[in-house]
Protein backbone atom coordinates (compact mmCIF):
# COMPACT_ATOMS: atom_id res chain seq x y z
CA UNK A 1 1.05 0.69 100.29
CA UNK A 2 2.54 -1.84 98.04
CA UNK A 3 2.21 -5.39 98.77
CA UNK A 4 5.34 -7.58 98.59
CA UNK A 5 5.43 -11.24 98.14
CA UNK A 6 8.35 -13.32 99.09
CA UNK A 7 9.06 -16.90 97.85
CA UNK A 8 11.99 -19.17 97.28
CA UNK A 9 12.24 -20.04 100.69
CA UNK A 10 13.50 -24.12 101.63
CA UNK A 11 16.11 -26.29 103.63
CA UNK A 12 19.49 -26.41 102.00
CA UNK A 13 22.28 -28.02 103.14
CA UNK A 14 25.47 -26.10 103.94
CA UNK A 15 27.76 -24.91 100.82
CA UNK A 16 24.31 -24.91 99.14
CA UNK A 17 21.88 -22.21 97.27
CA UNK A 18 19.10 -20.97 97.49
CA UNK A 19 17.57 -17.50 95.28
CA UNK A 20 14.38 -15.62 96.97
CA UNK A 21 12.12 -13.61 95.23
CA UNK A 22 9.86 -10.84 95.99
CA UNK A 23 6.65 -9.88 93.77
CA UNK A 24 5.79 -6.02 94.17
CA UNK A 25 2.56 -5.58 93.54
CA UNK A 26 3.05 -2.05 91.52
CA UNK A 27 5.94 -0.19 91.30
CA UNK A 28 4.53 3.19 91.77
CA UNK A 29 7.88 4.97 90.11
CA UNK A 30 11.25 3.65 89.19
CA UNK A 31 12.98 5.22 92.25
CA UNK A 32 12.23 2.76 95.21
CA UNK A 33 15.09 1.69 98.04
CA UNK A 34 14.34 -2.04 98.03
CA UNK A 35 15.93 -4.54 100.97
CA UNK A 36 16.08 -7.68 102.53
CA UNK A 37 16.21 -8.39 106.38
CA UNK A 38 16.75 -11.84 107.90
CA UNK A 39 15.55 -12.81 111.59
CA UNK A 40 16.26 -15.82 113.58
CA UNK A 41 14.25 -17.05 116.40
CA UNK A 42 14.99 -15.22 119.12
CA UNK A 43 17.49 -12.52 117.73
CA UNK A 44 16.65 -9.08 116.03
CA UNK A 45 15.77 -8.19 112.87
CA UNK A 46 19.05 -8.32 110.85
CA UNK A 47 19.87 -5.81 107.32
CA UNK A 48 20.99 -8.26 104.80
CA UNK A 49 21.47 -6.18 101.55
CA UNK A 50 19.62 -3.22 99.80
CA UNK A 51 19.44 -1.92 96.72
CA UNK A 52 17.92 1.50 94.50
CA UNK A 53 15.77 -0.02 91.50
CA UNK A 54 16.74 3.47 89.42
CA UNK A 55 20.33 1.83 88.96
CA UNK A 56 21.81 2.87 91.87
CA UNK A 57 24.48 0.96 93.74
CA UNK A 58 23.96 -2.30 95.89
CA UNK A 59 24.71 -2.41 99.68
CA UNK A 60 25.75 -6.00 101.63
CA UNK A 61 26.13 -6.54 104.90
CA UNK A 62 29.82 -7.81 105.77
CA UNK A 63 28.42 -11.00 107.10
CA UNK A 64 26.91 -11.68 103.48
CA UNK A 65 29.28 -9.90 100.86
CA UNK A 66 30.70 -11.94 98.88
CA UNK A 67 28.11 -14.87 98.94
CA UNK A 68 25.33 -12.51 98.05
CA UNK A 69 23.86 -11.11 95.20
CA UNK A 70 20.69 -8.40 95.17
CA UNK A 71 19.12 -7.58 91.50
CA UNK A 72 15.88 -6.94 90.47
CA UNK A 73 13.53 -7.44 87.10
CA UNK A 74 12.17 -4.20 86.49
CA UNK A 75 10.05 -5.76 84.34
CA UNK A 76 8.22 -8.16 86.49
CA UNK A 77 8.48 -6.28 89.53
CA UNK A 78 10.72 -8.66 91.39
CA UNK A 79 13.39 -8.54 92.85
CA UNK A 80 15.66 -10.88 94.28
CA UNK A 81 18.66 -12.76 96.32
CA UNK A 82 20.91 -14.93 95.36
CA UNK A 83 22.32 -16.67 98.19
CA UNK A 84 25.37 -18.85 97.21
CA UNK A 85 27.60 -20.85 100.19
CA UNK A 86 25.21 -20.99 102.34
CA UNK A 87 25.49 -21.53 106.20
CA UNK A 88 23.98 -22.68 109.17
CA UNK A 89 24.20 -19.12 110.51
CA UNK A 90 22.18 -17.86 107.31
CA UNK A 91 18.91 -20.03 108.74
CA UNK A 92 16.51 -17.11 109.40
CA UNK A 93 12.95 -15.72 108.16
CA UNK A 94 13.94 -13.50 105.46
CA UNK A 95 11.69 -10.43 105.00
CA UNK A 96 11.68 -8.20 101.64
CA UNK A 97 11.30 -4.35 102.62
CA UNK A 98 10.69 -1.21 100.19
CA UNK A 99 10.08 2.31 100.01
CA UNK A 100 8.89 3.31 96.90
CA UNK A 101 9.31 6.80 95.05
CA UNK A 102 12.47 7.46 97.03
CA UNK A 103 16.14 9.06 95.35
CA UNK A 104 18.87 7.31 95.28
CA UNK A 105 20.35 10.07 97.87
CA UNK A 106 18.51 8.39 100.18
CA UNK A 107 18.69 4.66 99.54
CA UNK A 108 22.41 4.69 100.80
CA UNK A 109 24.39 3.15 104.01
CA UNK A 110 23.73 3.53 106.56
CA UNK A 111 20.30 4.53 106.31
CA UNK A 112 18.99 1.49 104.03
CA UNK A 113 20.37 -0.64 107.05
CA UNK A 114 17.45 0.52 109.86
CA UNK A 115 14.23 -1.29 109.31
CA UNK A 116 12.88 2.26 109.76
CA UNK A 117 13.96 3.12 106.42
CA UNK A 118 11.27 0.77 104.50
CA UNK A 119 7.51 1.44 104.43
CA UNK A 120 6.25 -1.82 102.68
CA UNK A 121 7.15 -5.52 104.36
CA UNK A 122 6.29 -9.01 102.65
CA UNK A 123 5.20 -11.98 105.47
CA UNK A 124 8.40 -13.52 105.26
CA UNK A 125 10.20 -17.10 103.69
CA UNK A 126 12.06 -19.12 106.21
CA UNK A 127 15.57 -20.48 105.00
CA UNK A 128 16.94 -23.42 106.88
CA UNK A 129 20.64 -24.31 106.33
CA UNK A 130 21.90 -27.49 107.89
């Protein structure tokens, strides 16, 4: 499995940003589904936005388009979220998720939005918004 590494994490106040990252520790092809997922304390595990690192097209949830952004450094293995107008009901553990070697085909709504979809999980960074 690949280990992913999430950082970036931190209390921001409301209208604020914040970016996460998320260190892969080998890409083992260019075709990997890559996501983020957000929990709060005491609610499920939410789908926050996914993307195909072959170029394919970038997925939002509706609670987050618009204020999001998902990308990825190909070069450094990273990827990343840029959160922009940030909220109180954004404060969550985020979680990075991937599967790698996968087609595009298959890194599309609504599958990419099941937890199910993702082999490889990072620990987590908590984001506080107050």
């Amino acid at each position: 499995h690949v280990q992913l590494v999430e950082s970036g994490g931190g209390s921001v106040q409301a209208g604020g940003s914040l970016r996460l990252s998320c260190a892969a520790s080998r890409y083992t092809s260019r075709n990997n589904c890559m996501g983020w997922f957000r929990q709060a304390p005491g609610e499920e595990r939410e789908w926050v936005a996914s993307m195909h690192t072959g170029g394919g097209s970038t997925f939002y949830a509706d609670s987050v388009k618009g204020r999001f952004t998902i990308s990825e450094d190909n070069t450094k293995n990273t990827l990343y979220l840029q959160m922009n107008s940030l909220t109180p009901e954004d404060t969550a553990m985020y979680y990075c998720a991937g599967t790698m070697n996968l087609p595009a085909t298959s890194c599309i709504v609504p599958r990419v939005t099941s937890p199910s979809r993702y082999g490889s999980w990072g620990q987590g960074t908590q984001v506080t918004v107050s």
